[in-house]
N, C-alpha and C. Protein backbone atom coordinates (compact mmCIF):
# COMPACT_ATOMS: atom_id res chain seq x y z
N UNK A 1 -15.12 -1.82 10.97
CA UNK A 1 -16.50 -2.08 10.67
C UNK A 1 -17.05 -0.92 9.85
N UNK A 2 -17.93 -1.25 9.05
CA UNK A 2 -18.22 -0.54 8.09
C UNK A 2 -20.23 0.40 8.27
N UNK A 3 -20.28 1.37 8.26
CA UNK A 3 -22.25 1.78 8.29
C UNK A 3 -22.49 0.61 7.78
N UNK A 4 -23.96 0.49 8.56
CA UNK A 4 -24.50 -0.13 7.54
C UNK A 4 -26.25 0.63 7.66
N UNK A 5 -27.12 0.49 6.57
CA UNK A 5 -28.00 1.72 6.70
C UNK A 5 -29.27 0.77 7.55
N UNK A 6 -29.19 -0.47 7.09
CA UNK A 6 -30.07 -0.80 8.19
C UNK A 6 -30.07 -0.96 9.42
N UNK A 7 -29.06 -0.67 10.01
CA UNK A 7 -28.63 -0.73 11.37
C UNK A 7 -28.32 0.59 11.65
N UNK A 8 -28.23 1.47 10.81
CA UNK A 8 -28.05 2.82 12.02
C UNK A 8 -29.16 4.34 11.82
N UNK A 9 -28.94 4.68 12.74
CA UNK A 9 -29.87 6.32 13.24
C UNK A 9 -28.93 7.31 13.11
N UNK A 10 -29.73 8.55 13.09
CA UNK A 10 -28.52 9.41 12.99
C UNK A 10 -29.18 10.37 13.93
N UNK A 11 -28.14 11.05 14.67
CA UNK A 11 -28.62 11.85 16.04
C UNK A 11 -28.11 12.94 15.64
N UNK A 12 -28.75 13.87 15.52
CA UNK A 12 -28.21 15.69 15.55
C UNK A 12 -28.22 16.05 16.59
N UNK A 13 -27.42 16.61 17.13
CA UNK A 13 -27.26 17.17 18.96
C UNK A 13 -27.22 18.78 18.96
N UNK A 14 -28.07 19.22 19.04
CA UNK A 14 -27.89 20.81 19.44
C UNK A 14 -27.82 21.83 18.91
N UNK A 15 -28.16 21.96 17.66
CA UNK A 15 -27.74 22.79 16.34
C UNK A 15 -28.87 23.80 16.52
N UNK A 16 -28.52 24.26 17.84
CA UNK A 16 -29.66 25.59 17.79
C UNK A 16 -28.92 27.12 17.58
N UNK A 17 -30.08 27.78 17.12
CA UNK A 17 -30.06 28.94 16.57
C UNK A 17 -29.44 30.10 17.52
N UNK A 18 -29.55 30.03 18.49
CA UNK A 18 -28.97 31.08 19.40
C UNK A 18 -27.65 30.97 19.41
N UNK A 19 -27.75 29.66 19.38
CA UNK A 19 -25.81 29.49 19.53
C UNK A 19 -25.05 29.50 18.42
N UNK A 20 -25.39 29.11 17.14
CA UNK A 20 -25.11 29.38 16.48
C UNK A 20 -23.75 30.35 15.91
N UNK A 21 -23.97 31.61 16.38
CA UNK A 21 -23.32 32.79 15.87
C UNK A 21 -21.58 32.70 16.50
N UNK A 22 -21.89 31.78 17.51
CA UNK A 22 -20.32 32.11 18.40
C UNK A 22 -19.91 30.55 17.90
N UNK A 23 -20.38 29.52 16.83
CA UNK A 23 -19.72 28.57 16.37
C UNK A 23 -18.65 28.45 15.32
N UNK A 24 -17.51 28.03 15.29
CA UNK A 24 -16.29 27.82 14.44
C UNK A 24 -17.30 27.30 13.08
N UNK A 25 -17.29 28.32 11.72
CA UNK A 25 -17.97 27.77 10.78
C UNK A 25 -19.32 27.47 10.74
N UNK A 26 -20.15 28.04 11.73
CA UNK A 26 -21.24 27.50 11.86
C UNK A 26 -22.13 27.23 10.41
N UNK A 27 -22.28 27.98 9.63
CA UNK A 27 -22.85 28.15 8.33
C UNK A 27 -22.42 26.20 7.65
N UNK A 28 -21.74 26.12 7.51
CA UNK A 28 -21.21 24.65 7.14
C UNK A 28 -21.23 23.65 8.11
N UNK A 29 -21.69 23.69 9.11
CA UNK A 29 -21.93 23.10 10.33
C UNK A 29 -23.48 22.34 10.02
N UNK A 30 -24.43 23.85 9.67
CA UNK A 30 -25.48 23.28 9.70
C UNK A 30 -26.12 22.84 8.24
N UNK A 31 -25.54 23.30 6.79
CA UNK A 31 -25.22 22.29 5.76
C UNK A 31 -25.51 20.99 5.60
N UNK A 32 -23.81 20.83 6.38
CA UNK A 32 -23.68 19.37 6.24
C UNK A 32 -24.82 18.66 7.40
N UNK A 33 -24.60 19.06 8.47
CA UNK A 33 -26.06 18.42 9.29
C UNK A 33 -27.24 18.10 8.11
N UNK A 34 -27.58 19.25 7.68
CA UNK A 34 -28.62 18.84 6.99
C UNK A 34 -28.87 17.76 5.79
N UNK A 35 -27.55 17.81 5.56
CA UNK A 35 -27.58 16.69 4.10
C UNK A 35 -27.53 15.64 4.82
N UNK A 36 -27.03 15.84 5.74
CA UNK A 36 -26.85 14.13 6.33
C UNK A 36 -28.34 13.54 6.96
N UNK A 37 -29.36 14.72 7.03
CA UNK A 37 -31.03 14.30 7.67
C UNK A 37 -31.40 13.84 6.30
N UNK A 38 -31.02 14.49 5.57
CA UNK A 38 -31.70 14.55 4.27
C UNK A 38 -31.47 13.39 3.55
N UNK A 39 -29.96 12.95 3.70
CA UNK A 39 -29.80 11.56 3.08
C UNK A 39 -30.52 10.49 3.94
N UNK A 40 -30.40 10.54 5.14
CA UNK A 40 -30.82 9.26 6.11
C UNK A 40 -32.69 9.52 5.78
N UNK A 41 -33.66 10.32 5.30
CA UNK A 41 -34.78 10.13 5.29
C UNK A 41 -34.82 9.41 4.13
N UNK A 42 -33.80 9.93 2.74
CA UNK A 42 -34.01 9.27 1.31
C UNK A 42 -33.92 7.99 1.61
N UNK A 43 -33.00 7.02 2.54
CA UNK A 43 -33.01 5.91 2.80
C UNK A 43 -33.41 5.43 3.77
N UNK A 44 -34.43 5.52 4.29
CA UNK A 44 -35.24 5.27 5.63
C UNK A 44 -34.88 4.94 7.05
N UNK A 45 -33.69 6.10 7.21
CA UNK A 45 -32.77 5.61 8.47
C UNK A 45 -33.49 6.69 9.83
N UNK A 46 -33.55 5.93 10.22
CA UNK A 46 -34.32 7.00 11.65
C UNK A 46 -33.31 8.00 12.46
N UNK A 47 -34.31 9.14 12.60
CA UNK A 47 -33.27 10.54 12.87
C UNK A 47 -34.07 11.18 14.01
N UNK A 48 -32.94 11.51 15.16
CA UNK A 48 -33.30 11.78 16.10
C UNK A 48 -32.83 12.90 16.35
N UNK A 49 -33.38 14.04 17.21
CA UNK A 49 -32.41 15.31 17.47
C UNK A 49 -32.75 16.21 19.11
N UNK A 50 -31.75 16.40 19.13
CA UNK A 50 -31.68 16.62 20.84
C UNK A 50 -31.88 18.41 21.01
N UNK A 51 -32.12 19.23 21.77
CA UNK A 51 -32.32 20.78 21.75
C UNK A 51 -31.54 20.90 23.35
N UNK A 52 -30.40 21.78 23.77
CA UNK A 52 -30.19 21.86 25.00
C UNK A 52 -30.74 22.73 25.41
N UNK A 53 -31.50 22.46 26.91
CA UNK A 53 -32.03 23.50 27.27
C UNK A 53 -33.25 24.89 26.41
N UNK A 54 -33.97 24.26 25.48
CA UNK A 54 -34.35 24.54 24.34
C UNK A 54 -35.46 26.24 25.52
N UNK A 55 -36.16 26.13 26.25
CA UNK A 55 -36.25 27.18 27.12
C UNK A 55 -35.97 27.97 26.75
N UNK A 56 -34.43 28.22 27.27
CA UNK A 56 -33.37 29.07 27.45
C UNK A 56 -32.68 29.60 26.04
N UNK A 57 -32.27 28.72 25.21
CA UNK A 57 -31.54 28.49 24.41
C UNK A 57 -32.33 28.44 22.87
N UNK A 58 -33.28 28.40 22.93
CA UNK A 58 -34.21 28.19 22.05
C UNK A 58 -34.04 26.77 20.75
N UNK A 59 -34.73 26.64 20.03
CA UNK A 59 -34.94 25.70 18.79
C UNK A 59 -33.80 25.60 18.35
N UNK A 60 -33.91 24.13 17.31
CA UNK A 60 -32.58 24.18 16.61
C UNK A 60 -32.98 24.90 15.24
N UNK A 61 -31.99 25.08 14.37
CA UNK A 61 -31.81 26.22 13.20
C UNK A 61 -32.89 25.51 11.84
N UNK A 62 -33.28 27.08 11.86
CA UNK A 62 -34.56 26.92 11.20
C UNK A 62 -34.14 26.03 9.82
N UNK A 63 -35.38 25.21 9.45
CA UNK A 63 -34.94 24.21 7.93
C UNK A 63 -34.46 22.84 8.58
N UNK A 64 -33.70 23.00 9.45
CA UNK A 64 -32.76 21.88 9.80
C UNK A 64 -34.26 20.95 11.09
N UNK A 65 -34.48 22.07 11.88
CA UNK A 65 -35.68 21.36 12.56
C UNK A 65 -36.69 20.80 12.10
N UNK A 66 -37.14 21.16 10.82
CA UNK A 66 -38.30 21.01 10.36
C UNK A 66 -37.94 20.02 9.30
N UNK A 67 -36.35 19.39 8.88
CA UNK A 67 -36.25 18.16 8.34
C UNK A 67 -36.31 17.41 8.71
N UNK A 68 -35.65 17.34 10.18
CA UNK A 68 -35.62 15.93 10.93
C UNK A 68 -37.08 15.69 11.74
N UNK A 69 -37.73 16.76 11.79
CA UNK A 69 -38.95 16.63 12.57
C UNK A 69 -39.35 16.86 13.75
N UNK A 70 -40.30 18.12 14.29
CA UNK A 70 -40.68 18.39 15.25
C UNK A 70 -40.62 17.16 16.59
N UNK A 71 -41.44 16.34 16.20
CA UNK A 71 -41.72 15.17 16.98
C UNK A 71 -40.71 14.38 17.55
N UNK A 72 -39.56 14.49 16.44
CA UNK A 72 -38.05 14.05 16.88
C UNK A 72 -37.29 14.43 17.71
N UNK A 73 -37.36 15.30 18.12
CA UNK A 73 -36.72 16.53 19.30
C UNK A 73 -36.79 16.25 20.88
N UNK A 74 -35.45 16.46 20.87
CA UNK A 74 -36.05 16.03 22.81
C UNK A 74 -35.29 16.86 22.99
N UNK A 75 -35.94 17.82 24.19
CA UNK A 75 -34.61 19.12 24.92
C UNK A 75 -34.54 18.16 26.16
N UNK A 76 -33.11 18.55 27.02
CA UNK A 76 -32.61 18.16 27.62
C UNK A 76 -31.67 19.47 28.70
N UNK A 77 -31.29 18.63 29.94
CA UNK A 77 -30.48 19.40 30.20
C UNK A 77 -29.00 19.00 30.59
N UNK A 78 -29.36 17.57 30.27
CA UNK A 78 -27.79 16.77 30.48
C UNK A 78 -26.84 17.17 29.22
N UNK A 79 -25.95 17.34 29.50
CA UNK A 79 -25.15 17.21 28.24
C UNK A 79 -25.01 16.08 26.98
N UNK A 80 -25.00 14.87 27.71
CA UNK A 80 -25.43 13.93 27.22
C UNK A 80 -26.59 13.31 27.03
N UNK A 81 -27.13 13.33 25.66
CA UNK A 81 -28.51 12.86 25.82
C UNK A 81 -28.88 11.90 26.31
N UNK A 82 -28.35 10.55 26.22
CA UNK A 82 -28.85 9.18 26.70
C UNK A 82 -29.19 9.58 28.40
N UNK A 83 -28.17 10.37 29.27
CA UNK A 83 -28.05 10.39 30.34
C UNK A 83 -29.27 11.27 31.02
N UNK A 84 -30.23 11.94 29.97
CA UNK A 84 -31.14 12.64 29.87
C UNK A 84 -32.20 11.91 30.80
N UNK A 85 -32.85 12.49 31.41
CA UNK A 85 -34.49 11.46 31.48
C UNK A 85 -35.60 11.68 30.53
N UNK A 86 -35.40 13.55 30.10
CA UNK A 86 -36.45 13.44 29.42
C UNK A 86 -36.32 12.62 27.72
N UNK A 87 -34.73 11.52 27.39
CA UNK A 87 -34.35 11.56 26.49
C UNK A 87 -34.91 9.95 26.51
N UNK A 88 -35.43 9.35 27.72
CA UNK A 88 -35.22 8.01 27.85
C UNK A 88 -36.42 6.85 27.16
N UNK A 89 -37.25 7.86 26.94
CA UNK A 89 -38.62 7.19 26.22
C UNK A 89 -38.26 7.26 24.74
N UNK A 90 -37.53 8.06 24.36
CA UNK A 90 -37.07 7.88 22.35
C UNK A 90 -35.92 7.28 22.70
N UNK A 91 -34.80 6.76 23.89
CA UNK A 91 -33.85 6.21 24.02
C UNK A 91 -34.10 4.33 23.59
N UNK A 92 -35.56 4.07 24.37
CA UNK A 92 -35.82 2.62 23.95
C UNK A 92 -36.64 2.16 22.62
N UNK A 93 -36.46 3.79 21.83
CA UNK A 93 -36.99 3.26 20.19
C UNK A 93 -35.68 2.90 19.29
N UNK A 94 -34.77 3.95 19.97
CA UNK A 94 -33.26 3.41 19.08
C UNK A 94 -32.80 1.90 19.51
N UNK A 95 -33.01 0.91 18.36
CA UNK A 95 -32.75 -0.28 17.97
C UNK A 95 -31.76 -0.55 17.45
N UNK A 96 -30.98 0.51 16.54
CA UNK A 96 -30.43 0.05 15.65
C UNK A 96 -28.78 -0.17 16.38
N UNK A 97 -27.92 -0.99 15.89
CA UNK A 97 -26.39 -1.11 17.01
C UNK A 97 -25.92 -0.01 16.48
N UNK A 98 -26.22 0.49 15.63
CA UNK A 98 -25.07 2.17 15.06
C UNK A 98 -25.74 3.44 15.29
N UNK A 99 -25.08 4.22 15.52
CA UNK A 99 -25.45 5.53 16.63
C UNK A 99 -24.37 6.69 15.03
N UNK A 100 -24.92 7.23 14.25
CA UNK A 100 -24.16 8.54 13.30
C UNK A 100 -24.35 9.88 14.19
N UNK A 101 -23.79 10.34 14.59
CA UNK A 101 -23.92 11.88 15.41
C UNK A 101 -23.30 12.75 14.86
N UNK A 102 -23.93 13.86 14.66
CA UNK A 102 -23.90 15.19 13.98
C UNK A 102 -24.10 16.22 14.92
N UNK A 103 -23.40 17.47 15.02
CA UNK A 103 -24.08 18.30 15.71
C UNK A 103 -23.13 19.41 17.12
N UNK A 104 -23.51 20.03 17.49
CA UNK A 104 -22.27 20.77 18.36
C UNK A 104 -22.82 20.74 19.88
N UNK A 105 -22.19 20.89 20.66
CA UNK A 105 -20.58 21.57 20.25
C UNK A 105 -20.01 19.80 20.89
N UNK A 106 -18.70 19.73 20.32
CA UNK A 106 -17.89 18.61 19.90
C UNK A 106 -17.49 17.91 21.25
N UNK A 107 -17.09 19.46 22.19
CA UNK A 107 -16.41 18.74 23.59
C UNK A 107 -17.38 18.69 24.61
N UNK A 108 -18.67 18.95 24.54
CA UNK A 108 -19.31 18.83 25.28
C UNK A 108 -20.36 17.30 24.87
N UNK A 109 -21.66 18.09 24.35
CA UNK A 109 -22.60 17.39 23.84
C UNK A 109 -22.22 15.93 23.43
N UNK A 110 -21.86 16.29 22.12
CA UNK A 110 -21.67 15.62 21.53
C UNK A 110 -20.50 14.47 22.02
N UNK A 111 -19.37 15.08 22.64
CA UNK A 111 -18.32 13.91 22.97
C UNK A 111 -19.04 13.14 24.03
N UNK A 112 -19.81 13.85 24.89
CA UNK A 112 -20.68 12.84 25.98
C UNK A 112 -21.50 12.05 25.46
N UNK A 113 -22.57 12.32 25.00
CA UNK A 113 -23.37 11.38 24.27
C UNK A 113 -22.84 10.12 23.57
N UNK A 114 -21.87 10.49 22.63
CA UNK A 114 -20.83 9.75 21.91
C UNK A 114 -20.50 8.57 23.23
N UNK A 115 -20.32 9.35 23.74
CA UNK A 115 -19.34 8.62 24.66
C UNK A 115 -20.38 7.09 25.83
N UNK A 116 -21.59 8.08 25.70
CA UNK A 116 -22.53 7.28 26.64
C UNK A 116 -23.39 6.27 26.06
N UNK A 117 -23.14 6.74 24.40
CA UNK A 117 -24.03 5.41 23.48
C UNK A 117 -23.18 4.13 23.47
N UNK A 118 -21.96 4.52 23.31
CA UNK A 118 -20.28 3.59 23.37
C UNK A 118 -20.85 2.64 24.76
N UNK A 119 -20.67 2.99 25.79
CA UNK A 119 -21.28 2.65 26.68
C UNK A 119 -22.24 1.45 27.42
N UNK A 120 -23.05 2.17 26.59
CA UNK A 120 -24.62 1.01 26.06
C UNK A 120 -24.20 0.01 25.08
N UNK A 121 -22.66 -0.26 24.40
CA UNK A 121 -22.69 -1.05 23.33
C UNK A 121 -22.72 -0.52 22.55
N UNK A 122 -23.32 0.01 21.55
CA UNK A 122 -23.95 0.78 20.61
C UNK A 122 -22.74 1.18 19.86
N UNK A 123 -22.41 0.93 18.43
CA UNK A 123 -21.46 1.60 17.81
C UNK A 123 -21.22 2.65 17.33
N UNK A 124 -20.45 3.66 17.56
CA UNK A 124 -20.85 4.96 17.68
C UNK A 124 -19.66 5.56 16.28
N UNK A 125 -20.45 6.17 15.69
CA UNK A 125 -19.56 7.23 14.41
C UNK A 125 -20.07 8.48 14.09
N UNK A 126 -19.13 9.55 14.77
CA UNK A 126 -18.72 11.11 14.93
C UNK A 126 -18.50 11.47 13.65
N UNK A 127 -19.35 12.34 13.25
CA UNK A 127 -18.96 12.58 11.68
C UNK A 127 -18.23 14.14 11.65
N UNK A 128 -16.81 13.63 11.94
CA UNK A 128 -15.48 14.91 12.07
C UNK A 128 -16.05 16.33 11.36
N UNK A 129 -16.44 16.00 10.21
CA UNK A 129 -16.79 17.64 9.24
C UNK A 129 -18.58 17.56 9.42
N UNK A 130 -19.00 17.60 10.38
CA UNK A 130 -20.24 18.13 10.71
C UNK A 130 -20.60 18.12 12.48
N UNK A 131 -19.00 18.47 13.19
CA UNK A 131 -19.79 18.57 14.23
C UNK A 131 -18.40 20.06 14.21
N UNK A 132 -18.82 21.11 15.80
CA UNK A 132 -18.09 21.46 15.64
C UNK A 132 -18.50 22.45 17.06
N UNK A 133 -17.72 23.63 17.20
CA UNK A 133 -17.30 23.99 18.68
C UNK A 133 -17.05 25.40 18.54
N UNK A 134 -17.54 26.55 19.79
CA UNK A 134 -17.16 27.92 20.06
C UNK A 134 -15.40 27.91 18.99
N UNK A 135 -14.63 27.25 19.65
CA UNK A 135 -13.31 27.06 19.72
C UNK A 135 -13.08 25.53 18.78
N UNK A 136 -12.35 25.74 17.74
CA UNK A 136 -11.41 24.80 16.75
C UNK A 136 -10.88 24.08 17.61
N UNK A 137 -10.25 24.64 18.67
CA UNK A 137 -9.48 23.22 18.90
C UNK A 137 -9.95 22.36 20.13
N UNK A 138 -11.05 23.10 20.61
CA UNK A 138 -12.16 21.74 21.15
C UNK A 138 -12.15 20.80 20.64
N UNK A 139 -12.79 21.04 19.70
CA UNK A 139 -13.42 20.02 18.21
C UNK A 139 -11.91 19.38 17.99
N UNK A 140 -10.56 19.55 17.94
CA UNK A 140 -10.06 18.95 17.79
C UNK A 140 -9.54 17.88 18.94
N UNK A 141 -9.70 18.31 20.01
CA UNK A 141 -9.54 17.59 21.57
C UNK A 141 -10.73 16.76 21.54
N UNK A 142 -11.75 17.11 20.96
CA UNK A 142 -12.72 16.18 21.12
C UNK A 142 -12.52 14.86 20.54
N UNK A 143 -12.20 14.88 19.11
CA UNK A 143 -12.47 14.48 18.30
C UNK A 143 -10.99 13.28 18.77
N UNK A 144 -9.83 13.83 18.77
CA UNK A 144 -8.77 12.59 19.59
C UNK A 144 -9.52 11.99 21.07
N UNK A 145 -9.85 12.44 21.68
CA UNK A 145 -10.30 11.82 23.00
C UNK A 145 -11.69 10.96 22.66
N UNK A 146 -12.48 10.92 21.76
CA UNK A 146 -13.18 9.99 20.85
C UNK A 146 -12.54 9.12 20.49
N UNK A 147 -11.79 9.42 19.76
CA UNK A 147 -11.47 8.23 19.10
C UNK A 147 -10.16 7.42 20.29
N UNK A 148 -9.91 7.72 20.81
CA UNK A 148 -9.28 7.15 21.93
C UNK A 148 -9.86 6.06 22.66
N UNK A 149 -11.47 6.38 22.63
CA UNK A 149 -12.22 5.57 23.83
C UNK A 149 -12.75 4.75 22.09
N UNK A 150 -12.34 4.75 21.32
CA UNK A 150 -12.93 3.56 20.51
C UNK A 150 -14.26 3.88 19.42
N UNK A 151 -14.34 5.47 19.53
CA UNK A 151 -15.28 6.03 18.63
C UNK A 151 -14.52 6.20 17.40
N UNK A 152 -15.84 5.40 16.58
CA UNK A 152 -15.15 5.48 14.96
C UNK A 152 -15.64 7.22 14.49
N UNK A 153 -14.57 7.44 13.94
CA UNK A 153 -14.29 9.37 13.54
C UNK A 153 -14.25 8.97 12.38
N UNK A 154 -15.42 9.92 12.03
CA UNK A 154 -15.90 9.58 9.67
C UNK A 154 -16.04 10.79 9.25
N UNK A 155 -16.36 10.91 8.11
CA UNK A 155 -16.23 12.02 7.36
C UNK A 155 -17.86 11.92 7.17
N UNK A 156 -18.76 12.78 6.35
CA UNK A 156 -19.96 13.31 5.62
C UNK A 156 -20.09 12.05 4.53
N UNK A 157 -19.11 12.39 3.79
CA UNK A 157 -18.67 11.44 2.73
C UNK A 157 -18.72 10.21 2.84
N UNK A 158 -17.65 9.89 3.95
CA UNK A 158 -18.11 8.23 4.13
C UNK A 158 -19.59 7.72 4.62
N UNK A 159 -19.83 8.37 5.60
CA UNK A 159 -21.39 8.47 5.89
C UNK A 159 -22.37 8.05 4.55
N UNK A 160 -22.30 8.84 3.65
CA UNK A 160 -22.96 8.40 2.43
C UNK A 160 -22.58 7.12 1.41
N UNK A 161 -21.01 7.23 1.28
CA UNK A 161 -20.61 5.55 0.71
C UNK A 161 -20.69 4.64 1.31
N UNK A 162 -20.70 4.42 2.62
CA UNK A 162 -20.76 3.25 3.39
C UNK A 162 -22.18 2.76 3.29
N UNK A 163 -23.46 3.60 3.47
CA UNK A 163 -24.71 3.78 3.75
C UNK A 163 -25.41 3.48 2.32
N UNK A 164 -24.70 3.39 1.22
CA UNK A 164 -24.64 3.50 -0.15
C UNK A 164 -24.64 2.69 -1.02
N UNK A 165 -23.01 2.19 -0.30
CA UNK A 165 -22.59 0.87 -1.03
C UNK A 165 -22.52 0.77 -2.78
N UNK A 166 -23.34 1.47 -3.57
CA UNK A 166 -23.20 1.40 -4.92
C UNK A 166 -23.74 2.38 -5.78
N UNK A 167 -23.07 2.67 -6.75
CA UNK A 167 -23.44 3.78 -7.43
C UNK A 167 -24.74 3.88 -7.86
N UNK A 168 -25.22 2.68 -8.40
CA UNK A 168 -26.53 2.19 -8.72
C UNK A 168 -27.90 1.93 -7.54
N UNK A 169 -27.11 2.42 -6.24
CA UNK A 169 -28.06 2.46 -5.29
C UNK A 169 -29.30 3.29 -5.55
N UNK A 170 -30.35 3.22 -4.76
CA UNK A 170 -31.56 4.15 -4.90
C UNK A 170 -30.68 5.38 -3.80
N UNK A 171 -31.18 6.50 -3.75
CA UNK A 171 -29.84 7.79 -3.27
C UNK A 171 -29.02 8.23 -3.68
N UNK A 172 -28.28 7.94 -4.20
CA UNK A 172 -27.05 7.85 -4.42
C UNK A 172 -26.97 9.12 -5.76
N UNK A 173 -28.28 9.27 -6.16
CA UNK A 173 -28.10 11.00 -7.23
C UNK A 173 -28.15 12.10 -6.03
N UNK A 174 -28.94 11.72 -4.74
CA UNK A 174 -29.30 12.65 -3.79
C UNK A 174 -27.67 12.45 -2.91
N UNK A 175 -27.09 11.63 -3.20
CA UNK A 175 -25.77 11.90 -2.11
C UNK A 175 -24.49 12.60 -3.06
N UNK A 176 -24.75 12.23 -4.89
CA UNK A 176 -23.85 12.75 -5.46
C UNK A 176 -23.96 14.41 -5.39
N UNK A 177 -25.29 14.98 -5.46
CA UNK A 177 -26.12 16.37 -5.57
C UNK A 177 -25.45 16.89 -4.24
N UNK A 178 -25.65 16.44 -3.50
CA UNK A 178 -25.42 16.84 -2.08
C UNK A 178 -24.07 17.00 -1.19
N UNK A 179 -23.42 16.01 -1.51
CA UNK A 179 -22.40 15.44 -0.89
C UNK A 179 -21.33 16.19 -2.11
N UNK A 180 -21.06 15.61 -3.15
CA UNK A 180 -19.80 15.50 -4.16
C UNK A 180 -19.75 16.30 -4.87
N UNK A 181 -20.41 17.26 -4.97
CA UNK A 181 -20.69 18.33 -5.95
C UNK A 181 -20.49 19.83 -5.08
């Protein structure tokens, strides 16, 4: 099965600033996160983003919060957001059957969530080169034990051609700028 842009959201999970520093690549972590907010607003795909423990742990990374939107943000303390309570009132605005998740760390957050939208039905696609982990080969344990339970594992790239569909699309200078270049 293929994105499709009217049917999916894209969830950033955790891309906060404190943690940051002890992430594999973090600098390209939060990049590509961002192109991927950035493409889903050019095409009016709704974007949601989770803060763990935001308290403690503080905001997610500056630029990146303030694309997807203050208002968008839900801190949590589940690992998994859906499993959240304070996550459950923006849980019954997501409509769409496709779930795009971005965001760290891979074996925690993110593989739960992943795992708990799957769950609900919800078709779920892990975008491999924008999520990522203290430790490489989390992210790589994650990322097989995903796709094991039936999570489609995509690239940045496909994210944008699938969502795209044609060169002549409206976006599609903002995904070449962004993405291919």
């Amino acid at each position: 099965m293929m994105l499709q842009k009217d049917k999916s959201c894209l969830m950033v999970i955790d891309v906060q600033s404190r943690l940051l520093p002890g992430i594999h690549e973090s600098d390209k972590l939060v990049q590509y996160c961002d192109s991927l907010v950035e493409l889903a607003h050019a095409l009016n795909i709704p974007v949601f983003g989770t803060e763990q423990y935001p308290e403690g742990v503080g905001p997610t990374a500056d630029g990146l919060r303030e694309r997807v939107g203050a208002d968008n943000f839900t801190g949590k303390t589940f690992f998994s957001c859906v499993d959240a309570p304070q996550f459950q009132d923006k849980l019954k605005t997501i409509t769409q059957d496709q779930v795009v998740i971005c965001g760290m760390e891979a074996h925690a957050c993110v593989l739960q969530s992943a795992m708990s939208f799957k769950a609900m039905g919800k078709q779920v696609f892990v975008v491999a080169d924008a999520i990522s982990a203290r430790n490489p080969k989390d992210t790589e344990f994650a990322i097989a034990r995903m796709r094991d339970e039936g999570i489609k594992i995509i690239t940045r790239e496909m994210v944008g051609f699938e969502w795209l569909r044609r060169s002549d699309a409206e976006g599609f200078k903002l995904f070449s700028k962004k993405f291919l270049r």
